[in-house]
C-alpha atoms as a PDB file:
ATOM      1  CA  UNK A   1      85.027 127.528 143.983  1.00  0.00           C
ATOM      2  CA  UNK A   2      88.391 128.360 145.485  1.00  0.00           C
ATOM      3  CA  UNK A   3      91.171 129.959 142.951  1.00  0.00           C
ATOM      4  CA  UNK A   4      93.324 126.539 142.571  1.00  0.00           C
ATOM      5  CA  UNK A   5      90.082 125.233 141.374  1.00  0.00           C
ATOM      6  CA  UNK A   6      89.219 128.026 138.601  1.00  0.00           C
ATOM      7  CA  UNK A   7      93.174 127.942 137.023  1.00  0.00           C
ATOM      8  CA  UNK A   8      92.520 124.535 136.947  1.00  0.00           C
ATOM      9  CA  UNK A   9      89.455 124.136 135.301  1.00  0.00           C
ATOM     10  CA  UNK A  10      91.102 127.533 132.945  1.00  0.00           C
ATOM     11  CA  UNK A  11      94.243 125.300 132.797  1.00  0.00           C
ATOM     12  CA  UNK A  12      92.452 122.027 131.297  1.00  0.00           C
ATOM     13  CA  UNK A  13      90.016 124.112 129.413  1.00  0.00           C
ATOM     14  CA  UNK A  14      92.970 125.551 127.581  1.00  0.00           C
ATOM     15  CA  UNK A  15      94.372 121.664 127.271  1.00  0.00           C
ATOM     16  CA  UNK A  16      91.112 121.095 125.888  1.00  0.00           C
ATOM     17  CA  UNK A  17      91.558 123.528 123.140  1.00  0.00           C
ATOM     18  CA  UNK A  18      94.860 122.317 122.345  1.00  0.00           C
ATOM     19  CA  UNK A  19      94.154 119.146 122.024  1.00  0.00           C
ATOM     20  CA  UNK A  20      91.340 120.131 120.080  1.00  0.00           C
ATOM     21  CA  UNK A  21      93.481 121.989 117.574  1.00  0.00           C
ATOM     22  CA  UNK A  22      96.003 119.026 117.364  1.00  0.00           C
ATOM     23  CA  UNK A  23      93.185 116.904 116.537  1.00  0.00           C
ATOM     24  CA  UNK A  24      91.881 118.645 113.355  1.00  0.00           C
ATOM     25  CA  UNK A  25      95.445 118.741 112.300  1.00  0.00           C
ATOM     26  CA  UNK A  26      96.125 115.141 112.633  1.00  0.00           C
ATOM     27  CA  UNK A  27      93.023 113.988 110.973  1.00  0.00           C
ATOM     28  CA  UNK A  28      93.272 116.679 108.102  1.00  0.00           C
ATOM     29  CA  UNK A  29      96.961 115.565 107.662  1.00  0.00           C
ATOM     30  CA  UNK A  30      95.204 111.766 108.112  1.00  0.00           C
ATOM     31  CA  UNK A  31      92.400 112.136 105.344  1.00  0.00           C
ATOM     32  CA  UNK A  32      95.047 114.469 102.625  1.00  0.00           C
ATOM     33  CA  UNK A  33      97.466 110.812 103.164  1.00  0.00           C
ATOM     34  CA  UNK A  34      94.309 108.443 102.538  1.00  0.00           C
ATOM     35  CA  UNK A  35      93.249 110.753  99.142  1.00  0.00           C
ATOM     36  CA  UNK A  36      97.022 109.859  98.239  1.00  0.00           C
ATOM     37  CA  UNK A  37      96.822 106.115  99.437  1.00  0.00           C
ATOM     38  CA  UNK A  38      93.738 105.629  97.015  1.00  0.00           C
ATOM     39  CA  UNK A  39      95.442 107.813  93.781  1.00  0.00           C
ATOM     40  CA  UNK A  40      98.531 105.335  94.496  1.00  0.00           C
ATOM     41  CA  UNK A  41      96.062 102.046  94.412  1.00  0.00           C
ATOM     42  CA  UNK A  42      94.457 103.504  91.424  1.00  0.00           C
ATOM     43  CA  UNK A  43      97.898 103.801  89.959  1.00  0.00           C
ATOM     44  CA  UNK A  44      98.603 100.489  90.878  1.00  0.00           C
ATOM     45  CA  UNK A  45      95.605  99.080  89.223  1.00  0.00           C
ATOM     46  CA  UNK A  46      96.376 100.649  85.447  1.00  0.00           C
ATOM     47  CA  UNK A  47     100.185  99.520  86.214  1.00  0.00           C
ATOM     48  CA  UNK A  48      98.377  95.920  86.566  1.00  0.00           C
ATOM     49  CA  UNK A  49      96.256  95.737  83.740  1.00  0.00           C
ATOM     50  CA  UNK A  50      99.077  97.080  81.647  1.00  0.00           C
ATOM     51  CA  UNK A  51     101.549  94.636  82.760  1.00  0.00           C
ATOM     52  CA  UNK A  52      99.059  92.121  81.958  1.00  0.00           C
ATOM     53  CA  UNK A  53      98.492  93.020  78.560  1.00  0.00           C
ATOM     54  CA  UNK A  54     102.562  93.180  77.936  1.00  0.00           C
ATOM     55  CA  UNK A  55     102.377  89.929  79.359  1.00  0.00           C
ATOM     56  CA  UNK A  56     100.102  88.715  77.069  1.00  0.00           C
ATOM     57  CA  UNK A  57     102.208  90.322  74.023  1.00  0.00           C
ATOM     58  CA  UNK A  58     105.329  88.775  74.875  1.00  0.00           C
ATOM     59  CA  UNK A  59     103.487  85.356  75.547  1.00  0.00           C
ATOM     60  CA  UNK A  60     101.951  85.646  72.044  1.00  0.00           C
ATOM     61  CA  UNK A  61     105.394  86.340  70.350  1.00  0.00           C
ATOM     62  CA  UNK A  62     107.235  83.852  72.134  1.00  0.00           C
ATOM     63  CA  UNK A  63     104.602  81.237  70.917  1.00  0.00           C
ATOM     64  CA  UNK A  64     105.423  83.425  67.576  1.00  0.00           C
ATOM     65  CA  UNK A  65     108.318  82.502  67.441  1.00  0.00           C
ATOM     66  CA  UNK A  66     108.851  78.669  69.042  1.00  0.00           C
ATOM     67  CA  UNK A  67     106.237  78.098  65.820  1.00  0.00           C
ATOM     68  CA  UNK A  68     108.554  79.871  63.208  1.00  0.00           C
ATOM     69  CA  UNK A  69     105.820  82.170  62.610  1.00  0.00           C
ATOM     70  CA  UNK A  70     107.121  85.367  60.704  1.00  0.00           C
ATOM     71  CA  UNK A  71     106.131  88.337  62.583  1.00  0.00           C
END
């Protein structure tokens, strides 16, 4: 092997390792948004079931009330 081909071969190695590097950042970076991403659509969930009972509530009273029902 010639010396164009070592610095070469030293050069992409080096790309390699960068690349490399970048890679564990992205996906680290990747998996600490997913953890988020599920806490949010765990969030969302109570927020639903919530809303549904308050829903529920106010349906009751309204009926409550279009009856003359004392509350």
């Amino acid at each position: 092997m010639n010396n164009e081909t070592i610095a070469l071969i030293a050069e992409l190695e080096q790309r390699v390792t960068d690349l490399d590097s970048a890679l564990e950042l992205v996906t680290g970076d990747r998996d600490k948004l997913q953890r988020q991403v599920d806490m949010f659509e765990s969030m969302v969930d109570v927020h639903k079931k919530y809303e549904h009972e308050l829903t529920a509530i106010i349906d009751r009273l309204r009926l409550h009330i279009q009856q003359g029902i004392e509350l």
